[in-house]
PDB file of N, CA and C in Angstrom:
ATOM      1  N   UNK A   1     -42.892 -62.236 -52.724  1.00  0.00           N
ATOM      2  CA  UNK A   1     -41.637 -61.892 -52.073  1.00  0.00           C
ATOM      3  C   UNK A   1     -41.371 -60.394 -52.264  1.00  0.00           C
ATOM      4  N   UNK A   2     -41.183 -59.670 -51.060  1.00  0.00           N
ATOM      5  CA  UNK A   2     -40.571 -58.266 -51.233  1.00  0.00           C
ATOM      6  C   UNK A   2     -39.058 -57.583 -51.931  1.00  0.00           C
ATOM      7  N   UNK A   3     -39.293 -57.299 -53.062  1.00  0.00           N
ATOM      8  CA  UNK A   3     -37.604 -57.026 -52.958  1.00  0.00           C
ATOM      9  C   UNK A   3     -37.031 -55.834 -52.982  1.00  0.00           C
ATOM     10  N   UNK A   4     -38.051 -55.093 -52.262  1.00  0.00           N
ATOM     11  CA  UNK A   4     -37.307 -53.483 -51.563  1.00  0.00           C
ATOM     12  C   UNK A   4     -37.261 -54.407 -49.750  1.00  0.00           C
ATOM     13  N   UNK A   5     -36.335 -53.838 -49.521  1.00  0.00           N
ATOM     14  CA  UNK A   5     -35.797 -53.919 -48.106  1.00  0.00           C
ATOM     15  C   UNK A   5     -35.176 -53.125 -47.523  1.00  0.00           C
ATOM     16  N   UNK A   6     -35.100 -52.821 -45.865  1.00  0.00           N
ATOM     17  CA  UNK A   6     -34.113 -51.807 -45.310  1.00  0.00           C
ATOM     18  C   UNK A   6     -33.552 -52.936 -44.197  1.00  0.00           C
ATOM     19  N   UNK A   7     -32.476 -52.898 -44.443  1.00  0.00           N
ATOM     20  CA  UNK A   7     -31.608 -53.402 -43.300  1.00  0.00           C
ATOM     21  C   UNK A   7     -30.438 -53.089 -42.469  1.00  0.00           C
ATOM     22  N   UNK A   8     -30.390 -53.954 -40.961  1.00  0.00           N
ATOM     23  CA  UNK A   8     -29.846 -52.619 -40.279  1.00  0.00           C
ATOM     24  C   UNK A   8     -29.020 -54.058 -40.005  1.00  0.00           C
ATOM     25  N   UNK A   9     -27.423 -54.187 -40.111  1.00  0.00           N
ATOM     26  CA  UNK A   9     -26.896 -55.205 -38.944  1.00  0.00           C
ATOM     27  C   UNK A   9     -26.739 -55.084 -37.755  1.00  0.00           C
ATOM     28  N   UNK A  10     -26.470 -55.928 -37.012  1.00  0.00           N
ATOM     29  CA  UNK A  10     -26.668 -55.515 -34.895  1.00  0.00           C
ATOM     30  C   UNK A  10     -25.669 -55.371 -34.438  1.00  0.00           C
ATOM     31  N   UNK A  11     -24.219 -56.044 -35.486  1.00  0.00           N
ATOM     32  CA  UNK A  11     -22.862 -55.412 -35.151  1.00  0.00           C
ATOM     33  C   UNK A  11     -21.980 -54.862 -36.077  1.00  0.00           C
ATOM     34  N   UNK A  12     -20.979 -53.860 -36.027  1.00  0.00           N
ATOM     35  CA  UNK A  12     -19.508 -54.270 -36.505  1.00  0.00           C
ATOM     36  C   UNK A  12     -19.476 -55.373 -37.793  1.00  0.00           C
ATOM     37  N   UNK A  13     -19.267 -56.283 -37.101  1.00  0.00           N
ATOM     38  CA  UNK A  13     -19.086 -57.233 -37.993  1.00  0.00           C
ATOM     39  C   UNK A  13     -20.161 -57.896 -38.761  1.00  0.00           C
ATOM     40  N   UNK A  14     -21.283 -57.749 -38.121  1.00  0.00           N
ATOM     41  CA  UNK A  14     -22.522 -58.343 -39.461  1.00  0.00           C
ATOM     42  C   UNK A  14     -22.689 -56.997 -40.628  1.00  0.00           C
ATOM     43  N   UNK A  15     -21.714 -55.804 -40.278  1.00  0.00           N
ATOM     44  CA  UNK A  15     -22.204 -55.484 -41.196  1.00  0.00           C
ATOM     45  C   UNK A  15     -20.610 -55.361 -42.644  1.00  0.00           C
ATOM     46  N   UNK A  16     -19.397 -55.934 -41.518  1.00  0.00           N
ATOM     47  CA  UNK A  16     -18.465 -56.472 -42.751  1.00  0.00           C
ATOM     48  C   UNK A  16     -18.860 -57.404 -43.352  1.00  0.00           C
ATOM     49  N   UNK A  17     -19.967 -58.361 -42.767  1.00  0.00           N
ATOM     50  CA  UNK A  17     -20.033 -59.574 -43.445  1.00  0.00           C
ATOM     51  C   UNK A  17     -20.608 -59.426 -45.114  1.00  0.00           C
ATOM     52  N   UNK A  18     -21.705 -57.863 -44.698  1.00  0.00           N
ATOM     53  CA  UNK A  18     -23.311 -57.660 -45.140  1.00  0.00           C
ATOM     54  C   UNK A  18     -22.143 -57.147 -46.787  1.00  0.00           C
ATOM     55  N   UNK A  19     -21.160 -56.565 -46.201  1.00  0.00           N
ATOM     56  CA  UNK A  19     -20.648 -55.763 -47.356  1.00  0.00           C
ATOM     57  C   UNK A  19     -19.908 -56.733 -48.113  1.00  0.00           C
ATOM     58  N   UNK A  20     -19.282 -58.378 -47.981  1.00  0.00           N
ATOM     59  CA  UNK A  20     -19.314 -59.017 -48.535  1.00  0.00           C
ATOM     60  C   UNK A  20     -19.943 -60.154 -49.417  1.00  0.00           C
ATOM     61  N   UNK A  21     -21.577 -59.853 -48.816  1.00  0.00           N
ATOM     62  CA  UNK A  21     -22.541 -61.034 -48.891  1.00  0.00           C
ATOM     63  C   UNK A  21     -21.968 -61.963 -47.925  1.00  0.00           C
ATOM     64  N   UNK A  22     -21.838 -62.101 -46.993  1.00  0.00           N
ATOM     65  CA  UNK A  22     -21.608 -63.465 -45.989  1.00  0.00           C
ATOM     66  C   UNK A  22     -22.379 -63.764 -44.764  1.00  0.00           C
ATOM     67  N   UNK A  23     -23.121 -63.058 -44.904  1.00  0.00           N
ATOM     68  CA  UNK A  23     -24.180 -62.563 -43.646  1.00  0.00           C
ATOM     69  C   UNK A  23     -24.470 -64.250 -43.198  1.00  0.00           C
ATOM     70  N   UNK A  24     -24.592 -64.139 -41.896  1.00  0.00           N
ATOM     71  CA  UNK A  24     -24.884 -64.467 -41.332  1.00  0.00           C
ATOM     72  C   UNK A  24     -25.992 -65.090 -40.629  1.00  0.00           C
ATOM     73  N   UNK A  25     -26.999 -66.179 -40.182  1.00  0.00           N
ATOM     74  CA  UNK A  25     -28.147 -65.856 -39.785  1.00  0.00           C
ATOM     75  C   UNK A  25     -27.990 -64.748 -38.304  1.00  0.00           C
ATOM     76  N   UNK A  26     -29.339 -64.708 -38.254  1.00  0.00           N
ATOM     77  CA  UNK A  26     -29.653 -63.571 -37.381  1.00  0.00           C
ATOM     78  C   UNK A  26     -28.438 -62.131 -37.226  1.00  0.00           C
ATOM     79  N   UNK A  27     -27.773 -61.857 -37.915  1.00  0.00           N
ATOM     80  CA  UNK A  27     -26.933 -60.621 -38.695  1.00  0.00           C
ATOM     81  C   UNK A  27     -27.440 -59.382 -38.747  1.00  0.00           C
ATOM     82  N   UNK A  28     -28.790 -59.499 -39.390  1.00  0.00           N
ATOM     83  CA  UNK A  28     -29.596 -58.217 -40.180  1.00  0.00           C
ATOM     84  C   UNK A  28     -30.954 -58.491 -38.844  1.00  0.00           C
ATOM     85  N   UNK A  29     -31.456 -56.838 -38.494  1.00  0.00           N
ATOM     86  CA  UNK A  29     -32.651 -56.842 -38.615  1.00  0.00           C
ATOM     87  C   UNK A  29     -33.786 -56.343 -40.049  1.00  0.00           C
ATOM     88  N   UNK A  30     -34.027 -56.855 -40.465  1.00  0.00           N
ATOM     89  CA  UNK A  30     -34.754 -56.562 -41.452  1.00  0.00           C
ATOM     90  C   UNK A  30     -36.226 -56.370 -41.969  1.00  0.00           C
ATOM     91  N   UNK A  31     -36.272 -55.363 -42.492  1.00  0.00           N
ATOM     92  CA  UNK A  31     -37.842 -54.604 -42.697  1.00  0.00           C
ATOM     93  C   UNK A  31     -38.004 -54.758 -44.265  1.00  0.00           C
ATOM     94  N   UNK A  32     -39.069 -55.578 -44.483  1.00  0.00           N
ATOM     95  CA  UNK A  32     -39.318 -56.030 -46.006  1.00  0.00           C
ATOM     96  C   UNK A  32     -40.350 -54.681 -46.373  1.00  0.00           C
ATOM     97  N   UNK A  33     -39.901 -53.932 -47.446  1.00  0.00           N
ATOM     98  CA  UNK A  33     -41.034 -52.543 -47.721  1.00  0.00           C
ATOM     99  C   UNK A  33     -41.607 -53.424 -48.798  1.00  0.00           C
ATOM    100  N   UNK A  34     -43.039 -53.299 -48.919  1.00  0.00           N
ATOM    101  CA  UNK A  34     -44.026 -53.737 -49.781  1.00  0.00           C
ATOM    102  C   UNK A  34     -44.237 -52.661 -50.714  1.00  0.00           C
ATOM    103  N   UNK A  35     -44.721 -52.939 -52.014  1.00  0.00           N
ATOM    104  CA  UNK A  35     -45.335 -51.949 -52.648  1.00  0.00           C
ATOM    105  C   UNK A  35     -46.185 -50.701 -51.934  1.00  0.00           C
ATOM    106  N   UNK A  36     -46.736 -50.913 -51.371  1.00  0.00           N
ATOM    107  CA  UNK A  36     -47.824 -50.275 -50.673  1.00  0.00           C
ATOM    108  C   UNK A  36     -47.218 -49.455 -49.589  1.00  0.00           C
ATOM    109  N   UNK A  37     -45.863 -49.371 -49.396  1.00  0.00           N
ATOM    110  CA  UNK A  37     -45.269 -49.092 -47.931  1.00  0.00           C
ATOM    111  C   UNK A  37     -44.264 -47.958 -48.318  1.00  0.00           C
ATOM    112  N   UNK A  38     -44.021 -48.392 -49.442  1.00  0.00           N
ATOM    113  CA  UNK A  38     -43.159 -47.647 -50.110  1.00  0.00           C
ATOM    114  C   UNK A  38     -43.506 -46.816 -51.041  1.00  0.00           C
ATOM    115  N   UNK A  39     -44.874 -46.971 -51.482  1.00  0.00           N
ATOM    116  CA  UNK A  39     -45.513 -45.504 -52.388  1.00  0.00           C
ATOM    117  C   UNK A  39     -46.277 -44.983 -51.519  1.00  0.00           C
ATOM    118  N   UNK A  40     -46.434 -45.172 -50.135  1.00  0.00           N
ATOM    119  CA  UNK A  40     -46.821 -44.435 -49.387  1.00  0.00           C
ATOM    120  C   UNK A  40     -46.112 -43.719 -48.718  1.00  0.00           C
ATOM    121  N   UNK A  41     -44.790 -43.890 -48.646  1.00  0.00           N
ATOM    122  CA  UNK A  41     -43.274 -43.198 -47.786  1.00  0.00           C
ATOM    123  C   UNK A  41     -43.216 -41.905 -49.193  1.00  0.00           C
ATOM    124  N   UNK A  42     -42.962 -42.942 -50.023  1.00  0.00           N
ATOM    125  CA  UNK A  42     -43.091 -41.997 -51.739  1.00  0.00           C
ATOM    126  C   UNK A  42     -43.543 -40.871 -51.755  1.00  0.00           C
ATOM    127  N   UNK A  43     -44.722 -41.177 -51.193  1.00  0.00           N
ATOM    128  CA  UNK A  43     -45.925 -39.687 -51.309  1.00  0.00           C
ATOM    129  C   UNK A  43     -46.040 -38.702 -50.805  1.00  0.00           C
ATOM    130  N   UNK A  44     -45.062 -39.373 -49.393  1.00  0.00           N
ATOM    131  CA  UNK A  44     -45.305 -38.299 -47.999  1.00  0.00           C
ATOM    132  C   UNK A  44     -43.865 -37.462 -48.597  1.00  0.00           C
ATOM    133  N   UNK A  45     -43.476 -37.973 -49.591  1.00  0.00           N
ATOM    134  CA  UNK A  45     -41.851 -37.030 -50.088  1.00  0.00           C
ATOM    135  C   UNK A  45     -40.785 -37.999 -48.527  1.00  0.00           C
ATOM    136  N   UNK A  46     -40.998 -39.064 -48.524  1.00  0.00           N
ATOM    137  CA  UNK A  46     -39.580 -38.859 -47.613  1.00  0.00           C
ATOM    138  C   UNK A  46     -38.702 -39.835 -47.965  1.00  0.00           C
ATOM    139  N   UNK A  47     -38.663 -40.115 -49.374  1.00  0.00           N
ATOM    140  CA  UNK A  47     -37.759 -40.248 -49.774  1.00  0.00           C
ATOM    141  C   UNK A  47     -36.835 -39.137 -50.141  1.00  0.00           C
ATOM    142  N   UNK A  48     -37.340 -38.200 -50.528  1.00  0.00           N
ATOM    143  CA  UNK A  48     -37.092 -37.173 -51.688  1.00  0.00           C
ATOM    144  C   UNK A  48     -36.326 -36.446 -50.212  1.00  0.00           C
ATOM    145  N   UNK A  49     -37.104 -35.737 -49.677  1.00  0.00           N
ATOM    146  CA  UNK A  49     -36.330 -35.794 -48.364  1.00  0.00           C
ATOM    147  C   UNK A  49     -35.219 -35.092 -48.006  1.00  0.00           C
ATOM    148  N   UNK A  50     -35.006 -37.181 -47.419  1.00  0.00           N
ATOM    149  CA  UNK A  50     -34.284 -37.861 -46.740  1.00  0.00           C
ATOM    150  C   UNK A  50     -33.214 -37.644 -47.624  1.00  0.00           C
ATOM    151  N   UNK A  51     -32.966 -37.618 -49.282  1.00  0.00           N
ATOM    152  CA  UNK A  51     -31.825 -38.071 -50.549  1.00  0.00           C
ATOM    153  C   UNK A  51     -31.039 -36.843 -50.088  1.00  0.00           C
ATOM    154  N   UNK A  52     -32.208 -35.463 -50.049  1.00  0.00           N
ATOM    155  CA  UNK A  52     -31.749 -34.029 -49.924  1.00  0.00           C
ATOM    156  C   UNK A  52     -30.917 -33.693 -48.970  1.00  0.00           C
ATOM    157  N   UNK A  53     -31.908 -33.938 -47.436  1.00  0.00           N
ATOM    158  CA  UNK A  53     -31.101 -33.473 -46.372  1.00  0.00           C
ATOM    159  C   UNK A  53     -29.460 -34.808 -46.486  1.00  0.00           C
ATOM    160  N   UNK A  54     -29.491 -36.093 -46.590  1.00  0.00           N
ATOM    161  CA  UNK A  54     -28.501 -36.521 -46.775  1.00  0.00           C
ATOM    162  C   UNK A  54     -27.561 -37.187 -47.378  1.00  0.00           C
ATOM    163  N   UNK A  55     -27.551 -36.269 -48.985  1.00  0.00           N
ATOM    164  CA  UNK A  55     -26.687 -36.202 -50.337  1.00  0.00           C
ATOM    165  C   UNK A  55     -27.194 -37.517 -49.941  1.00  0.00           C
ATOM    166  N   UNK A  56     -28.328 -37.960 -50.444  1.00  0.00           N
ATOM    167  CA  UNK A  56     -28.512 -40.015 -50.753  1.00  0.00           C
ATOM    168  C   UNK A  56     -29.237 -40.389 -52.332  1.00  0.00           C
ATOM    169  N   UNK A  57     -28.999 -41.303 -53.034  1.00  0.00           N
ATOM    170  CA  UNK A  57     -30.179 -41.799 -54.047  1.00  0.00           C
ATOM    171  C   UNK A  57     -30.973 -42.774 -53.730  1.00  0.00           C
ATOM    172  N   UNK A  58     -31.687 -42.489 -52.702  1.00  0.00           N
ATOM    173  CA  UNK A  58     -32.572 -43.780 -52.543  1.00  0.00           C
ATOM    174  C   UNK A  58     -33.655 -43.625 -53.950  1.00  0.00           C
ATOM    175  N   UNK A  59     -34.103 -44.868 -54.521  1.00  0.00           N
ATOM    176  CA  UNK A  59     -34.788 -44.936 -55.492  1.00  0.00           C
ATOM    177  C   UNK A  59     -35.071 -46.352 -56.068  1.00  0.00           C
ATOM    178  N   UNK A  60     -35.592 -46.675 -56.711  1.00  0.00           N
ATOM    179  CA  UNK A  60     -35.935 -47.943 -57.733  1.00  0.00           C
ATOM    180  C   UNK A  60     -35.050 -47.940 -58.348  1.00  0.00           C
ATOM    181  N   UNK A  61     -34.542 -49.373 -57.852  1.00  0.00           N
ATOM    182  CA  UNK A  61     -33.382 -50.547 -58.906  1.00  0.00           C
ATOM    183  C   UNK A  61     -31.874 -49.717 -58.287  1.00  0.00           C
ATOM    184  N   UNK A  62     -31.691 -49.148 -57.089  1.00  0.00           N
ATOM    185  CA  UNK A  62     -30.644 -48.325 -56.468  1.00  0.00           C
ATOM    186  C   UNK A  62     -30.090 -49.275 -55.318  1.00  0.00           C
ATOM    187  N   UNK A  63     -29.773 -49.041 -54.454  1.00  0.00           N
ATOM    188  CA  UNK A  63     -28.796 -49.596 -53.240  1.00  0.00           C
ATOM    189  C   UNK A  63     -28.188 -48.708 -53.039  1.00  0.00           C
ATOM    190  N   UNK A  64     -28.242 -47.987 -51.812  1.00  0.00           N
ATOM    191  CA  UNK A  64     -28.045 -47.113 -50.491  1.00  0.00           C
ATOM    192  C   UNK A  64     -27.638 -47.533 -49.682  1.00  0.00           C
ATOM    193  N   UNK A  65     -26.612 -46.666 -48.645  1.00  0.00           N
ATOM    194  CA  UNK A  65     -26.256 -46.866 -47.597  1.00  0.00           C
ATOM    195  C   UNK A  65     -26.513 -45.695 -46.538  1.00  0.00           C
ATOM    196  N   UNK A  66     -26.855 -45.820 -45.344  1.00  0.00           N
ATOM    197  CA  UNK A  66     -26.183 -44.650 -44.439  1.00  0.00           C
ATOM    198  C   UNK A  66     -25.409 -45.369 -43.646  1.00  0.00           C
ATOM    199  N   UNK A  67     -24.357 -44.788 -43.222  1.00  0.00           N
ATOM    200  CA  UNK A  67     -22.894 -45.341 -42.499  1.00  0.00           C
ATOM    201  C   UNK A  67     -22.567 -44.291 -41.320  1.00  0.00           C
ATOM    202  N   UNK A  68     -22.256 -44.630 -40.313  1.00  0.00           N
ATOM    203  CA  UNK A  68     -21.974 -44.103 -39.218  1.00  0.00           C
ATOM    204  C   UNK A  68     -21.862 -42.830 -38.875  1.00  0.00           C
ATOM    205  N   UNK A  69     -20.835 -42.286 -39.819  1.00  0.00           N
ATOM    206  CA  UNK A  69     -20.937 -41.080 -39.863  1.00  0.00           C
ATOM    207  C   UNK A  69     -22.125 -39.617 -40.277  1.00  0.00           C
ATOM    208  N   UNK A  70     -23.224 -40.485 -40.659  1.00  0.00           N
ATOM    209  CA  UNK A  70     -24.399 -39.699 -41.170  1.00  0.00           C
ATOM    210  C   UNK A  70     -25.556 -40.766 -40.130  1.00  0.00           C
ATOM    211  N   UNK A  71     -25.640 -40.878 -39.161  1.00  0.00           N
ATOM    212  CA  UNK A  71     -26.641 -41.403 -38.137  1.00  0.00           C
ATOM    213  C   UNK A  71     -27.031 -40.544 -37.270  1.00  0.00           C
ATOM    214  N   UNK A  72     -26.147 -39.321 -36.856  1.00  0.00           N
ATOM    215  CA  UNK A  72     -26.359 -38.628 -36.181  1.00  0.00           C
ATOM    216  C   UNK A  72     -27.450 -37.291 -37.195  1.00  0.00           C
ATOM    217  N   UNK A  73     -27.405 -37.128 -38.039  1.00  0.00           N
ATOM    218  CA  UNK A  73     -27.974 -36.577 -39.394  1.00  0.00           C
ATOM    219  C   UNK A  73     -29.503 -37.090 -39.618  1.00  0.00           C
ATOM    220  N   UNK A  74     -29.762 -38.385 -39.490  1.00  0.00           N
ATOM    221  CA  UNK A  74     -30.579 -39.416 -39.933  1.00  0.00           C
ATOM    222  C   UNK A  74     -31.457 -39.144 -38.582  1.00  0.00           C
ATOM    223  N   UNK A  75     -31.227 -39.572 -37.243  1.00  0.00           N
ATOM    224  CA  UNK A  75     -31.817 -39.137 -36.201  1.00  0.00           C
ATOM    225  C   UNK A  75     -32.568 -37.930 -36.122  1.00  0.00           C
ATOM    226  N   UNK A  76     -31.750 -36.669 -36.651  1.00  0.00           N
ATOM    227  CA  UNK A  76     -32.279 -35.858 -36.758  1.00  0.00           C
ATOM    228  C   UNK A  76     -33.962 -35.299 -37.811  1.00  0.00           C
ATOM    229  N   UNK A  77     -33.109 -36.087 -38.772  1.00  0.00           N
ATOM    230  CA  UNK A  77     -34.272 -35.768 -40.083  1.00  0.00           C
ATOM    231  C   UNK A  77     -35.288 -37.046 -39.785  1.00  0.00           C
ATOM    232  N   UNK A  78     -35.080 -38.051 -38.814  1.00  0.00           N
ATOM    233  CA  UNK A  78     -36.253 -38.801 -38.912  1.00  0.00           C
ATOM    234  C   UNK A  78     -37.064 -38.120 -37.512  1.00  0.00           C
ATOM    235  N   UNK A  79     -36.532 -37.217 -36.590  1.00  0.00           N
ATOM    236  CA  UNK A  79     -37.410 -36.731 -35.466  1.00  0.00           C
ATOM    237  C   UNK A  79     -37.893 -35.876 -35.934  1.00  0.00           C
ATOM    238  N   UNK A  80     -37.530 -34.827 -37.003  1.00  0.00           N
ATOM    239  CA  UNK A  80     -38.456 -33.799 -38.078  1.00  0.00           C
ATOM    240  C   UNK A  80     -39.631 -34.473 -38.647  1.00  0.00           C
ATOM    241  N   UNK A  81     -38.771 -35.044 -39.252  1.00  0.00           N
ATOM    242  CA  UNK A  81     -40.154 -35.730 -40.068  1.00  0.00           C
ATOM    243  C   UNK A  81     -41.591 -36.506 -39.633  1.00  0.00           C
ATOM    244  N   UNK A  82     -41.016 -37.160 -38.635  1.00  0.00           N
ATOM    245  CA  UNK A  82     -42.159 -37.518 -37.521  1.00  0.00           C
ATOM    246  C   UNK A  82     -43.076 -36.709 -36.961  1.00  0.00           C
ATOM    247  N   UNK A  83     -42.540 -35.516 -37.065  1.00  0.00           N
ATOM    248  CA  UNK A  83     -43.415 -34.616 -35.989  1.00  0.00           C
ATOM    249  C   UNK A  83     -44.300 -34.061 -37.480  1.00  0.00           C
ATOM    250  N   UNK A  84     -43.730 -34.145 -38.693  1.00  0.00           N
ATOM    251  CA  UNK A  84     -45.006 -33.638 -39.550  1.00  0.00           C
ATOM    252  C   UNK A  84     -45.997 -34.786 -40.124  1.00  0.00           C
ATOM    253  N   UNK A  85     -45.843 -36.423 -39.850  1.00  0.00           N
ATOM    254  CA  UNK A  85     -46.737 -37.441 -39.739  1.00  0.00           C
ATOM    255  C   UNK A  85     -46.469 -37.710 -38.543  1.00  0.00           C
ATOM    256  N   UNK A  86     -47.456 -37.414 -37.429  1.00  0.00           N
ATOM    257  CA  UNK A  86     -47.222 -38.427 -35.956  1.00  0.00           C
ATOM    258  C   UNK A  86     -48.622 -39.449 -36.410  1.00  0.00           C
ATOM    259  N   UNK A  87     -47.878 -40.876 -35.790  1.00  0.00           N
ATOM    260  CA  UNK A  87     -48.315 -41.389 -35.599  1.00  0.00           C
ATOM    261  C   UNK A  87     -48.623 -42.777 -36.853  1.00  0.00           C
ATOM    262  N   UNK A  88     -47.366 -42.006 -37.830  1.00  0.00           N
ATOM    263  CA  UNK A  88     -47.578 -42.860 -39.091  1.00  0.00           C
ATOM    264  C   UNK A  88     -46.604 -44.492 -38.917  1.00  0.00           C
ATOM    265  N   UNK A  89     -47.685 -45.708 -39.134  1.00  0.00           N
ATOM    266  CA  UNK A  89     -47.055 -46.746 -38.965  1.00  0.00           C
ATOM    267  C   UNK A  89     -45.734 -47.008 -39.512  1.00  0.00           C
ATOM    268  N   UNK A  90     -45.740 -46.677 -40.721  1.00  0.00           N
ATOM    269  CA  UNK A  90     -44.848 -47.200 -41.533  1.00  0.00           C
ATOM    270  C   UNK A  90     -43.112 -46.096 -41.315  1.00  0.00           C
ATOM    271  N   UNK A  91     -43.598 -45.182 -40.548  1.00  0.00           N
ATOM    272  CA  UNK A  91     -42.273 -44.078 -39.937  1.00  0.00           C
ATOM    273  C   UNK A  91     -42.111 -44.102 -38.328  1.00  0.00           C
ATOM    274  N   UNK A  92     -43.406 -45.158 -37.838  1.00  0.00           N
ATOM    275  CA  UNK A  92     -42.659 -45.551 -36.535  1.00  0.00           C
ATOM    276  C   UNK A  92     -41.955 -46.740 -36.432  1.00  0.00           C
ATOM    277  N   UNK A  93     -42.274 -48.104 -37.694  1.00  0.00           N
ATOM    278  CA  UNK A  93     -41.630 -49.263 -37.714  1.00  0.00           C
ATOM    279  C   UNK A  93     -40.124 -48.731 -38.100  1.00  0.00           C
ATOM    280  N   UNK A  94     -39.811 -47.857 -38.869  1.00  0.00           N
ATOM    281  CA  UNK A  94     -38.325 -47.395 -39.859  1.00  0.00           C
ATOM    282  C   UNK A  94     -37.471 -46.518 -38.714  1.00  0.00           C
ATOM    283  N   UNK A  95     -38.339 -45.996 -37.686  1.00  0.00           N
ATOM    284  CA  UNK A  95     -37.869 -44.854 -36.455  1.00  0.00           C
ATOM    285  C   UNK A  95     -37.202 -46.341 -35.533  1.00  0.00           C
ATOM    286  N   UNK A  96     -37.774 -47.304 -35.449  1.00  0.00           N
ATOM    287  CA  UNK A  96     -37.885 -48.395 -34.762  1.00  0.00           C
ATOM    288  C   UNK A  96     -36.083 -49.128 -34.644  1.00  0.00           C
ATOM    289  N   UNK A  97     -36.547 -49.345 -36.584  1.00  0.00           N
ATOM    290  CA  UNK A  97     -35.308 -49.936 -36.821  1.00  0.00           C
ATOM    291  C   UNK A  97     -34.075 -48.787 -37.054  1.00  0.00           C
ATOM    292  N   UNK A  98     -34.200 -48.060 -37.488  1.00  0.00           N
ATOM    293  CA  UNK A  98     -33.454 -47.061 -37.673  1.00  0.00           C
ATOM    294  C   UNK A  98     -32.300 -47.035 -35.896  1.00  0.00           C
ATOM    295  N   UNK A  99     -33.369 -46.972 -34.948  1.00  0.00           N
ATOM    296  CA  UNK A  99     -32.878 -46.582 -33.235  1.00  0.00           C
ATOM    297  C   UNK A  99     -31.632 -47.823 -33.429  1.00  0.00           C
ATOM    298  N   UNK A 100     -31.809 -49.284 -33.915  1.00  0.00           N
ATOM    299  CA  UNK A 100     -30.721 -49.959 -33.708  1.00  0.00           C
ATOM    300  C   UNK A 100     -29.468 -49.768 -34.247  1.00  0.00           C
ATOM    301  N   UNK A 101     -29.535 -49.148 -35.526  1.00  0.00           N
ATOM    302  CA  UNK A 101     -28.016 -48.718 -36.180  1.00  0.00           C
ATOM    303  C   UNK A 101     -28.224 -47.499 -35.298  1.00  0.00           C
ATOM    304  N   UNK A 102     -28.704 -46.700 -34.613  1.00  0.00           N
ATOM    305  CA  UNK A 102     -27.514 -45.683 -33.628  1.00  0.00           C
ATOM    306  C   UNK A 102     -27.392 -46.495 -32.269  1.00  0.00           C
ATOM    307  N   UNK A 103     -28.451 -47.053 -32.024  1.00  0.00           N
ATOM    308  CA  UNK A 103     -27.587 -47.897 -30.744  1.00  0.00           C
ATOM    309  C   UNK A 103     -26.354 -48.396 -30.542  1.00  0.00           C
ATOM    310  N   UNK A 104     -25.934 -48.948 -31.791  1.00  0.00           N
ATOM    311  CA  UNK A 104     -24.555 -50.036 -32.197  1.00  0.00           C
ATOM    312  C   UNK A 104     -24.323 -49.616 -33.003  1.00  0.00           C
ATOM    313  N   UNK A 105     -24.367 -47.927 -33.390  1.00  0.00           N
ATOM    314  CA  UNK A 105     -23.434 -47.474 -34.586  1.00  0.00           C
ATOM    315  C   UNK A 105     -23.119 -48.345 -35.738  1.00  0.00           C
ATOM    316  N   UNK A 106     -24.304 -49.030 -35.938  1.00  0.00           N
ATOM    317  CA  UNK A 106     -23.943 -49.597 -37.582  1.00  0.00           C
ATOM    318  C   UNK A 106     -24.901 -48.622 -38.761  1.00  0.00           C
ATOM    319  N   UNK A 107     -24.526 -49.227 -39.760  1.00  0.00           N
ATOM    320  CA  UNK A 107     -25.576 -48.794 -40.615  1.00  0.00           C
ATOM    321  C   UNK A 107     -26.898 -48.988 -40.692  1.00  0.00           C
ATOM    322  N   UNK A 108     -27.388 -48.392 -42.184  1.00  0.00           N
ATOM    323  CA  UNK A 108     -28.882 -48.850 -42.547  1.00  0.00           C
ATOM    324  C   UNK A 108     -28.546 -49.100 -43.839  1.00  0.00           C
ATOM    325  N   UNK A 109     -29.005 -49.293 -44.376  1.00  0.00           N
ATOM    326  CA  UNK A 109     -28.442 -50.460 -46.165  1.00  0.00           C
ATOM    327  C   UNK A 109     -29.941 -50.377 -46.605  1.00  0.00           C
ATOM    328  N   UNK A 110     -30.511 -50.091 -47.451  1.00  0.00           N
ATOM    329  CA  UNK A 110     -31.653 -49.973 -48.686  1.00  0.00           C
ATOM    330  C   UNK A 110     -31.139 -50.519 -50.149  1.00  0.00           C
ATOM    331  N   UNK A 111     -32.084 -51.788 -50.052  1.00  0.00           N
ATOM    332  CA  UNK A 111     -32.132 -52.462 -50.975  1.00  0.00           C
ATOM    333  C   UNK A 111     -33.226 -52.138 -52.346  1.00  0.00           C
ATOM    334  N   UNK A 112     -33.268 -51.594 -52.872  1.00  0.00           N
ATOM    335  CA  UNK A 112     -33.974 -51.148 -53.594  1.00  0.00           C
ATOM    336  C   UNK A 112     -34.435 -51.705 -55.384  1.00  0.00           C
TER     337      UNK A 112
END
């Protein structure tokens, strides 16, 4: 079982639910990071980053948020960052999910 995760809710309200634990089925889209997925994000620095450009602690044994107001921020630093790995799986699945919290202005939540 994975227990780093990034999750994005699809509305508004799955993600009041998310902030109570009440979630919902189908609520979250969710991306299970594996060991392997995540010391490879590790390596490329985009965690380290991502914390920088947006005052975040993503890290081991942490829980993160980005919230609406920093999506427009996040867009940005994930179209940078892309262009210095193109073509990297594991930053086009996160570019992927990432596009749905700005579609529907919700968050992204890192379970860490």
């Amino acid at each position: 079982m994975e227990r780093r995760r990034v999750v994005v809710p699809i509305s508004k309200q799955a993600e009041f639910r998310l902030d109570y634990d009440e979630c919902e089925d189908n609520d979250l889209v969710d991306y299970p990071l594996s060991e392997e997925k995540f010391y490879k994000l590790f390596n490329l620095g985009f965690f380290h980053q991502l914390n920088a450009e947006l005052d975040l602690m993503i890290d081991d044994y942490e829980q993160e948020e980005i919230l609406e107001n920093k999506l427009d921020q996040l867009k940005v630093f994930m179209n940078d960052f892309m262009q210095q790995y193109p073509g990297n799986p594991i930053l086009n699945d996160l570019h992927q999910l990432f596009q749905i919290a700005y579609d529907r202005r919700t968050g992204v939540f890192f379970f860490f």
